[in-house]
C-alpha atoms as a PDB file:
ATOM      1  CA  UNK A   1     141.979  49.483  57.996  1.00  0.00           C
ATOM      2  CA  UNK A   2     140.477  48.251  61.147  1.00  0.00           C
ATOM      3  CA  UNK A   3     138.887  44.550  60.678  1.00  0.00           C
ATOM      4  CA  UNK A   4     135.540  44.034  63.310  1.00  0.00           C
ATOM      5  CA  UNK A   5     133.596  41.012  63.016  1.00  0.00           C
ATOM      6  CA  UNK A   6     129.909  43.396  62.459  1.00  0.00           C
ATOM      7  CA  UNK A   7     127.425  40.747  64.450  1.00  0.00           C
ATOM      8  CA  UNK A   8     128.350  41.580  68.193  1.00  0.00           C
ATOM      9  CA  UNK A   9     124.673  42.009  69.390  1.00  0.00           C
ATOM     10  CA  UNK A  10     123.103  42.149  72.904  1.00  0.00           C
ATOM     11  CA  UNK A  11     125.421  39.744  74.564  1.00  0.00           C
ATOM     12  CA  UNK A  12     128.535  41.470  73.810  1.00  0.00           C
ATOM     13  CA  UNK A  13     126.742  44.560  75.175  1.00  0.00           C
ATOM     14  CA  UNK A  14     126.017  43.073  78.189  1.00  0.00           C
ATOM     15  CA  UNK A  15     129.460  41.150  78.450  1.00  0.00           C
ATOM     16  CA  UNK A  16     130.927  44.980  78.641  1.00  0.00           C
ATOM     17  CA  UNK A  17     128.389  46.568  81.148  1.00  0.00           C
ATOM     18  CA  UNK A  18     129.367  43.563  83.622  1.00  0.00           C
ATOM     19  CA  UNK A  19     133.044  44.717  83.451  1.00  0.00           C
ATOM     20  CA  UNK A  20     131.963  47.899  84.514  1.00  0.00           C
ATOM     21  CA  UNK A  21     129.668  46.549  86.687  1.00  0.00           C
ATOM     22  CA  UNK A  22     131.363  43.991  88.867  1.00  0.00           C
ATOM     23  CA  UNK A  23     134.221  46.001  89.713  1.00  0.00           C
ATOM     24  CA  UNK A  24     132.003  48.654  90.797  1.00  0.00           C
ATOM     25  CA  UNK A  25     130.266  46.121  93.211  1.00  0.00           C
ATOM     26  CA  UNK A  26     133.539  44.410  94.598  1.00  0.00           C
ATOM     27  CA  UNK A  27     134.786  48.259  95.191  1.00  0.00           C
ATOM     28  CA  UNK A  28     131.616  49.617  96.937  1.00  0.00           C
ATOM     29  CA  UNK A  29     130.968  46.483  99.124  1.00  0.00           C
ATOM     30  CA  UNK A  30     134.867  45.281 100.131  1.00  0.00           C
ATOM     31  CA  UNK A  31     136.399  48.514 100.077  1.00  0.00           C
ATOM     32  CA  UNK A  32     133.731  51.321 101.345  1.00  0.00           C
ATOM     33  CA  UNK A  33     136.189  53.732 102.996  1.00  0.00           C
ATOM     34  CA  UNK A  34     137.886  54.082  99.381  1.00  0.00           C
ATOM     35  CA  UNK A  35     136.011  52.753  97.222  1.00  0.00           C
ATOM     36  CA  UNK A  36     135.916  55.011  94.319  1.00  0.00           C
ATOM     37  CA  UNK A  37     139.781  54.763  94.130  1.00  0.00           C
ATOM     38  CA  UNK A  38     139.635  50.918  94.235  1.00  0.00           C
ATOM     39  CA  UNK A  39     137.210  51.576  91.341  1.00  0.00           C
ATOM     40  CA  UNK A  40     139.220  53.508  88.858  1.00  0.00           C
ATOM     41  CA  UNK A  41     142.254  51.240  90.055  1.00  0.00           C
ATOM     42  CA  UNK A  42     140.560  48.083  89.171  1.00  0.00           C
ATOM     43  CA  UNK A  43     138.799  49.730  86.306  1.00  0.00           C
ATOM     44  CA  UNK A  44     142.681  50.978  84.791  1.00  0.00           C
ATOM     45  CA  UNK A  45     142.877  46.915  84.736  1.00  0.00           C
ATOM     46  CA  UNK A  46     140.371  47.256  81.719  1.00  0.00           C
ATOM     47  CA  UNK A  47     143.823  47.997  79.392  1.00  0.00           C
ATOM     48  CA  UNK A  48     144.604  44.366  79.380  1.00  0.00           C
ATOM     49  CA  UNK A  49     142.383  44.177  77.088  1.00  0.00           C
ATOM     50  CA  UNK A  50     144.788  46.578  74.109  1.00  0.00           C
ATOM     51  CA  UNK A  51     146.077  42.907  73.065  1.00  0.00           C
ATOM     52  CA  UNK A  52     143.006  42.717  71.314  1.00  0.00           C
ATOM     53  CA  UNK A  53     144.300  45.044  69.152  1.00  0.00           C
ATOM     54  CA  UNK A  54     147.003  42.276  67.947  1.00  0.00           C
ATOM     55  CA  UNK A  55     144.584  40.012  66.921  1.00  0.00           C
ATOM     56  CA  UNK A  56     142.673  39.717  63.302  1.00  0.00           C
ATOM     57  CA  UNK A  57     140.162  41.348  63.257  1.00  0.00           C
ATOM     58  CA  UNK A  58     140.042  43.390  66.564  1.00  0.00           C
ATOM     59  CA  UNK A  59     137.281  41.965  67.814  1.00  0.00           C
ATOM     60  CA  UNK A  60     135.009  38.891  66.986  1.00  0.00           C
ATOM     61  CA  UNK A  61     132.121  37.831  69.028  1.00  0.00           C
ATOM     62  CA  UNK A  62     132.357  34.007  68.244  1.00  0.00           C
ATOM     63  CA  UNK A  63     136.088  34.109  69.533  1.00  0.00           C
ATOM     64  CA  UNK A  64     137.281  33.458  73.223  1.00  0.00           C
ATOM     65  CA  UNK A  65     139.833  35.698  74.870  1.00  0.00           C
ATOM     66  CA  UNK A  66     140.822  33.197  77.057  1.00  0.00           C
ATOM     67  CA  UNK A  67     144.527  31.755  75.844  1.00  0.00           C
ATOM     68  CA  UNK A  68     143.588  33.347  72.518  1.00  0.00           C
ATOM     69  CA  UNK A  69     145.379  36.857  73.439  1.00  0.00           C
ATOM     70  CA  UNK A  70     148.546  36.881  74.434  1.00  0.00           C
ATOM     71  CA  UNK A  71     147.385  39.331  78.400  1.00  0.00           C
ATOM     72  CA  UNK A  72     144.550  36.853  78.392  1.00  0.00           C
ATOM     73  CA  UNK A  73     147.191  33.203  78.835  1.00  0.00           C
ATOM     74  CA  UNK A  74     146.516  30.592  81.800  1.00  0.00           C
ATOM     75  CA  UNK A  75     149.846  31.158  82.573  1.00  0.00           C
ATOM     76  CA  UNK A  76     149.096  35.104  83.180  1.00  0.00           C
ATOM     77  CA  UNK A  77     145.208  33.888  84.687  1.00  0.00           C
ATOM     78  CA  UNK A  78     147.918  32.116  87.959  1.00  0.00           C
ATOM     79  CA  UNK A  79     149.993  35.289  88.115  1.00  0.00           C
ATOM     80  CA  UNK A  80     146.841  38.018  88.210  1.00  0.00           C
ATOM     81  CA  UNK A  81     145.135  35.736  91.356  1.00  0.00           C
ATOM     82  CA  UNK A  82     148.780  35.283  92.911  1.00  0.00           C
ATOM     83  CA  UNK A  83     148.618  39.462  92.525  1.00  0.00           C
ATOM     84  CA  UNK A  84     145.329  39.092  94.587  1.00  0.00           C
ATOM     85  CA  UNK A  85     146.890  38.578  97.985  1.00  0.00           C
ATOM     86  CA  UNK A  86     150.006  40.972  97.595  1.00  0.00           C
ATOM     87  CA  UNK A  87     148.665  43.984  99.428  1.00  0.00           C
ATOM     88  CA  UNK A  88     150.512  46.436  97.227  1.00  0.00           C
ATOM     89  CA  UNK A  89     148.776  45.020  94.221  1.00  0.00           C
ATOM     90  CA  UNK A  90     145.444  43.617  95.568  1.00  0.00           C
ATOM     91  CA  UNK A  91     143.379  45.879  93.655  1.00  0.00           C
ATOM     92  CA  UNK A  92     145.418  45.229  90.224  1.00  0.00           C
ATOM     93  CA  UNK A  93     145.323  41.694  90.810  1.00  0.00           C
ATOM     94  CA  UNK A  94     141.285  41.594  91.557  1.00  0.00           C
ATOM     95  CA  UNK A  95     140.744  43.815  88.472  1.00  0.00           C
ATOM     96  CA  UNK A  96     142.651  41.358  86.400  1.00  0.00           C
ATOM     97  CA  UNK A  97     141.252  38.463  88.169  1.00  0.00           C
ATOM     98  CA  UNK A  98     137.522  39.772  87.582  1.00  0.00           C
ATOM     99  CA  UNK A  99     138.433  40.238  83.874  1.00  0.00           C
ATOM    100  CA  UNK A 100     139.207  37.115  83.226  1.00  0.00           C
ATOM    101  CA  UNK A 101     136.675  35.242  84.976  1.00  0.00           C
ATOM    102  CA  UNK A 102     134.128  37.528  82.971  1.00  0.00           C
ATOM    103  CA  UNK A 103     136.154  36.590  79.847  1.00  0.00           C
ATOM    104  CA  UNK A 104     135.627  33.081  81.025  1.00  0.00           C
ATOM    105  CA  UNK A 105     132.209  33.125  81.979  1.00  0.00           C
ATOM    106  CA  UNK A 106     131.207  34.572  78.511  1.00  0.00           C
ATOM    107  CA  UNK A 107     133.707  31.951  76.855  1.00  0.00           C
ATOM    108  CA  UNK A 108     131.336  29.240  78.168  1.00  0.00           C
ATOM    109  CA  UNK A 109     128.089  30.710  77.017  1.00  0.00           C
ATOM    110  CA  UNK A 110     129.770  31.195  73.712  1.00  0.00           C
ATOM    111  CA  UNK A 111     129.960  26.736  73.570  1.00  0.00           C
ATOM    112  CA  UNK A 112     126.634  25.970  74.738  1.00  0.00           C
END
């Protein structure tokens, strides 16, 4: 049976628009001749995030991603912005790179 941690509220909702969001913007503004297919490529980057389904329970909104899941490691963090400036994998490595930082950014509002 799947185990969810039932008090995610607003924050969690608006934690997941931004990953749909951001990419969106970083597509449309740095890559305007393509940008829809640096979209869905940096959207496809949203699967990192199937190592949740490792953890107990799936999902808790009191618990950080960030070195908690084994995709979501500082070690990983380096490799995904090293990914970045490859041309062949630019768009992965932004995806990634965006992920995590959103990961991050909602780890810190999480302690304060």
């Amino acid at each position: 049976m799947l185990d969810i941690d039932c008090c995610s509220g607003q924050d969690s909702m608006f934690h997941l628009f931004l990953h749909f969001l951001v990419p969106l913007l970083v597509a449309y503004l740095c890559f305007t001749k393509n940008w829809k297919v640096a979209y869905v490529i940096m959207m496809s980057t949203m699967l990192v995030d199937l190592d949740h389904l490792l953890a107990t329970p799936i999902y808790s909104p009191t618990r950080c991603s960030i070195g908690f899941h084994p995709l979501h490691q500082p070690g990983l963090i380096i490799l995904y912005l090293v990914l970045c400036f490859v041309p062949k994998t630019r768009l992965v490595g932004l995806g990634l790179s965006i992920h995590m930082a959103l990961d991050a950014i909602d780890c810190q509002f999480m302690t304060s």
